[in-house]
N, C-alpha and C. Protein backbone atom coordinates (compact mmCIF):
# COMPACT_ATOMS: atom_id res chain seq x y z
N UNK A 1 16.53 15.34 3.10
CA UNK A 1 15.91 14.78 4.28
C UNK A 1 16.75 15.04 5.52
N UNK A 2 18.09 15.49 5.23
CA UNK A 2 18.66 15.42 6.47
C UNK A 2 19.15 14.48 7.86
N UNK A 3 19.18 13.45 6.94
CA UNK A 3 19.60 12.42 8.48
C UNK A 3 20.82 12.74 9.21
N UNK A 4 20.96 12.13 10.03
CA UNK A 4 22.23 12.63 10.46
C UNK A 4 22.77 10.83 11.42
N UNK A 5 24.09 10.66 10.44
CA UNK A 5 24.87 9.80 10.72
C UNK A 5 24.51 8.89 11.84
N UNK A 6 24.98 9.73 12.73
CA UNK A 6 24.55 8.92 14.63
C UNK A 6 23.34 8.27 14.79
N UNK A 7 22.60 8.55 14.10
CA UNK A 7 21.32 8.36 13.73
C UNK A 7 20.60 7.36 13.03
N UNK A 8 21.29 6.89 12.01
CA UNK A 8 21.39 5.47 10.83
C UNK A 8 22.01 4.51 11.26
N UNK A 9 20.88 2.87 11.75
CA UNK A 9 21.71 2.21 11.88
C UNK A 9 22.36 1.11 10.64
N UNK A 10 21.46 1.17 9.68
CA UNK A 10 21.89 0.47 8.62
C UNK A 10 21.39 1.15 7.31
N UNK A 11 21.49 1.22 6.28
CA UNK A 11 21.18 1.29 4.66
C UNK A 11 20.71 -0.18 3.64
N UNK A 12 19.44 0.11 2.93
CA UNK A 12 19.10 -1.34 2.83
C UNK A 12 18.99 -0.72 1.58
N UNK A 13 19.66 -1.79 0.20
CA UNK A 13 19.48 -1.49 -0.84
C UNK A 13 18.68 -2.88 -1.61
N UNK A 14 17.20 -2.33 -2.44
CA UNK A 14 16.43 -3.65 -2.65
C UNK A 14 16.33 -3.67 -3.95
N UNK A 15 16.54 -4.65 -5.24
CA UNK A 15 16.32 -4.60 -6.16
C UNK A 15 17.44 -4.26 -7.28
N UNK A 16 17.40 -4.23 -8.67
CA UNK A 16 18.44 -3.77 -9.38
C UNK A 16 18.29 -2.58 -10.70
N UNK A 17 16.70 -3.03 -11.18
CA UNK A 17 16.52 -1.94 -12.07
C UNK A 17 15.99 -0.85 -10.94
N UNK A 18 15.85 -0.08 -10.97
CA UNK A 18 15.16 1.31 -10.06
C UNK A 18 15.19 0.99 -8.95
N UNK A 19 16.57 0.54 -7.63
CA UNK A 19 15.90 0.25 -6.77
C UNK A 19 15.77 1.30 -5.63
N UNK A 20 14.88 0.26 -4.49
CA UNK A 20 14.53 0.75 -3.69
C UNK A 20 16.03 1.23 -2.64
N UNK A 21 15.58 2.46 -1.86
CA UNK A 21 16.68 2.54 -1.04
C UNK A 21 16.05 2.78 0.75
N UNK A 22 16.75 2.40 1.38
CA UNK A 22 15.72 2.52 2.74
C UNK A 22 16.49 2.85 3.71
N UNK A 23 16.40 3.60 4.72
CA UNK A 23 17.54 4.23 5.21
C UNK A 23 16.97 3.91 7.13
N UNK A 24 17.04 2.92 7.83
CA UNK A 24 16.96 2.20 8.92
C UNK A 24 17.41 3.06 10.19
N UNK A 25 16.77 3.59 11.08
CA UNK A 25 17.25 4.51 12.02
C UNK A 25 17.53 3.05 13.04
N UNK A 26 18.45 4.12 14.55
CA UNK A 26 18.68 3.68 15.70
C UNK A 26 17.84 2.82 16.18
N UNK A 27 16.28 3.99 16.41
CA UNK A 27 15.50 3.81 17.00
C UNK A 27 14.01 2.94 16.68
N UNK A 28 14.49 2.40 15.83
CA UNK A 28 13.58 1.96 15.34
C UNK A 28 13.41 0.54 14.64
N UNK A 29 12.48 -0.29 14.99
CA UNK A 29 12.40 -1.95 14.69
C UNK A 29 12.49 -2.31 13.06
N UNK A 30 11.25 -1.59 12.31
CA UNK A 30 11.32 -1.32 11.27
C UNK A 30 11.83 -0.13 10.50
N UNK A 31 11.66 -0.32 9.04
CA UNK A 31 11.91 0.88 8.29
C UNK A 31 10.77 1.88 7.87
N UNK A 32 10.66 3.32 8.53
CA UNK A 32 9.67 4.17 8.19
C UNK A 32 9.55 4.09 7.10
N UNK A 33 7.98 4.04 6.20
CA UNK A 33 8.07 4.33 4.67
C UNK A 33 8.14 5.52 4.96
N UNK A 34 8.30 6.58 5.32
CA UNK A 34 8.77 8.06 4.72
C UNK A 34 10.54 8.21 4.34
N UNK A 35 10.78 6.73 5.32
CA UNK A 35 12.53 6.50 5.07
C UNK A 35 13.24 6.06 3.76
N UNK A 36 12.34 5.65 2.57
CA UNK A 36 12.31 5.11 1.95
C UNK A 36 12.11 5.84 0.37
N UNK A 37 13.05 5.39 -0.55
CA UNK A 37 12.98 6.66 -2.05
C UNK A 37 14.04 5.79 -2.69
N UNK A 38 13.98 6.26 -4.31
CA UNK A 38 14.58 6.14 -5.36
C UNK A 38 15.36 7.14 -5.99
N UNK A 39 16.49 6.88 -6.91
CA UNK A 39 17.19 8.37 -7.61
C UNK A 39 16.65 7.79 -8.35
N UNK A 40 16.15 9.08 -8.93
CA UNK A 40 15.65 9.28 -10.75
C UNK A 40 16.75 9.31 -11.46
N UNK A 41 17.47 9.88 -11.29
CA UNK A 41 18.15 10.23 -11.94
C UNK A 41 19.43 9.62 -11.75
N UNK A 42 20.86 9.30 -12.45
CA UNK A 42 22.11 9.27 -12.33
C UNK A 42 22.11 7.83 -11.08
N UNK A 43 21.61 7.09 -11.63
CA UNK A 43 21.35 5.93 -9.88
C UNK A 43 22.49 5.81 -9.57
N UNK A 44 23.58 4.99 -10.58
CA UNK A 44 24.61 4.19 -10.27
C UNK A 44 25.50 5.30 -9.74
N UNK A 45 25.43 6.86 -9.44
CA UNK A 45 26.19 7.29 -9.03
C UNK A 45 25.91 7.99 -7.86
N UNK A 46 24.60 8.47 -7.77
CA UNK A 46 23.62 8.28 -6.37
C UNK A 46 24.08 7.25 -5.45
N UNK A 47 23.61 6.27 -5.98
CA UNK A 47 23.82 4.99 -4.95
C UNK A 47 25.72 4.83 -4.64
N UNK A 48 26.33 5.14 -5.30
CA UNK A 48 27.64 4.83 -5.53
C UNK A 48 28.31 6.11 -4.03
N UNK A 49 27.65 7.48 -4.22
CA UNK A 49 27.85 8.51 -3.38
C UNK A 49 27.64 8.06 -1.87
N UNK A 50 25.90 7.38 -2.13
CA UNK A 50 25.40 6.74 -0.33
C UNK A 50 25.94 6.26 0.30
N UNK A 51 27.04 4.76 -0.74
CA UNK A 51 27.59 3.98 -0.10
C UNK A 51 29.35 4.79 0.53
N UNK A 52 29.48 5.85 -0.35
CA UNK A 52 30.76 5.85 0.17
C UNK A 52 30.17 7.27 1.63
N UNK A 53 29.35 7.75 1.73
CA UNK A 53 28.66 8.48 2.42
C UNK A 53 29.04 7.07 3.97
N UNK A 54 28.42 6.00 3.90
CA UNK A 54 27.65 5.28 4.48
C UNK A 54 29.52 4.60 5.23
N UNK A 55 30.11 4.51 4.23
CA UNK A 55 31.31 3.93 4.72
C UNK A 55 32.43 4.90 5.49
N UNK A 56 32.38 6.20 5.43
CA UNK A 56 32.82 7.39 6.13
C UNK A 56 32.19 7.23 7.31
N UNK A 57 31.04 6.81 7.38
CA UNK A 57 30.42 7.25 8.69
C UNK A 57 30.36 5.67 9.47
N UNK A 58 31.15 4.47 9.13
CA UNK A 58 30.83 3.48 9.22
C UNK A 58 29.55 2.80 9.74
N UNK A 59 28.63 2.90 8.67
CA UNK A 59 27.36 2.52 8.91
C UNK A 59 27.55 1.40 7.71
N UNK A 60 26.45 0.38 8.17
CA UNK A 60 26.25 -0.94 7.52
C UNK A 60 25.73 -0.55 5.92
N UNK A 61 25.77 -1.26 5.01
CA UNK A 61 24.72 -0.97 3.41
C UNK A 61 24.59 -2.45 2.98
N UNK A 62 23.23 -2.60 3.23
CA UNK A 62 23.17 -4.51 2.96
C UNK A 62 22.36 -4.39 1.58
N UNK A 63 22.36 -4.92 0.87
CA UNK A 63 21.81 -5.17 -0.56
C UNK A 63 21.01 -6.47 -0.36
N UNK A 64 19.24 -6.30 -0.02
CA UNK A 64 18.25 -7.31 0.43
C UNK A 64 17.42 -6.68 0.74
N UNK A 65 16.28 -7.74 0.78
CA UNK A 65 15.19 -7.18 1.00
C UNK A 65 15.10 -6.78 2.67
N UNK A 66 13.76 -5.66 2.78
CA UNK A 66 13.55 -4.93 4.20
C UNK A 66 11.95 -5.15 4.66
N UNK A 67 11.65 -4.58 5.77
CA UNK A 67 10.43 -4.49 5.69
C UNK A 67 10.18 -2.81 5.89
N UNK A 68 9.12 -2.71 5.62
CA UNK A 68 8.73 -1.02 5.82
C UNK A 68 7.73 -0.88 6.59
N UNK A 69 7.46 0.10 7.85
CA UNK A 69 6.05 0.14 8.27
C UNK A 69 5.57 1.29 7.59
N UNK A 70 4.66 1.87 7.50
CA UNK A 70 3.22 3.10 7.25
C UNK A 70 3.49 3.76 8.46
């Protein structure tokens, strides 16, 4: 997808079996559902990559629920 850092103001992680991941721009009130996806595969190390992704770039990663618009 290509986001780019400057760009993300927070990371919202929802749920524990399969969860949701939602990725919160600058510009924006809500969370785009196109912003929004799961790893199939390898989660705990997916998610484990985002957060240290997320902490390099010091951006927020809250574990709670979000809202999404359409």
């Amino acid at each position: 997808m290509g986001w780019r850092a400057r760009n993300v103001k927070r990371i919202f992680i929802r749920g524990y079996f399969m969860p949701v991941i939602a990725v919160k721009p600058k510009a924006r009130l809500l969370v785009p559902y196109s912003y929004c996806f799961r790893f199939t595969d390898q989660e705990d190390q997916g998610i484990r990559a985002l957060e240290a992704w997320a902490e390099r770039h010091q951006i927020e990663v809250l574990h709670k629920k979000f809202i999404r618009w359409l």
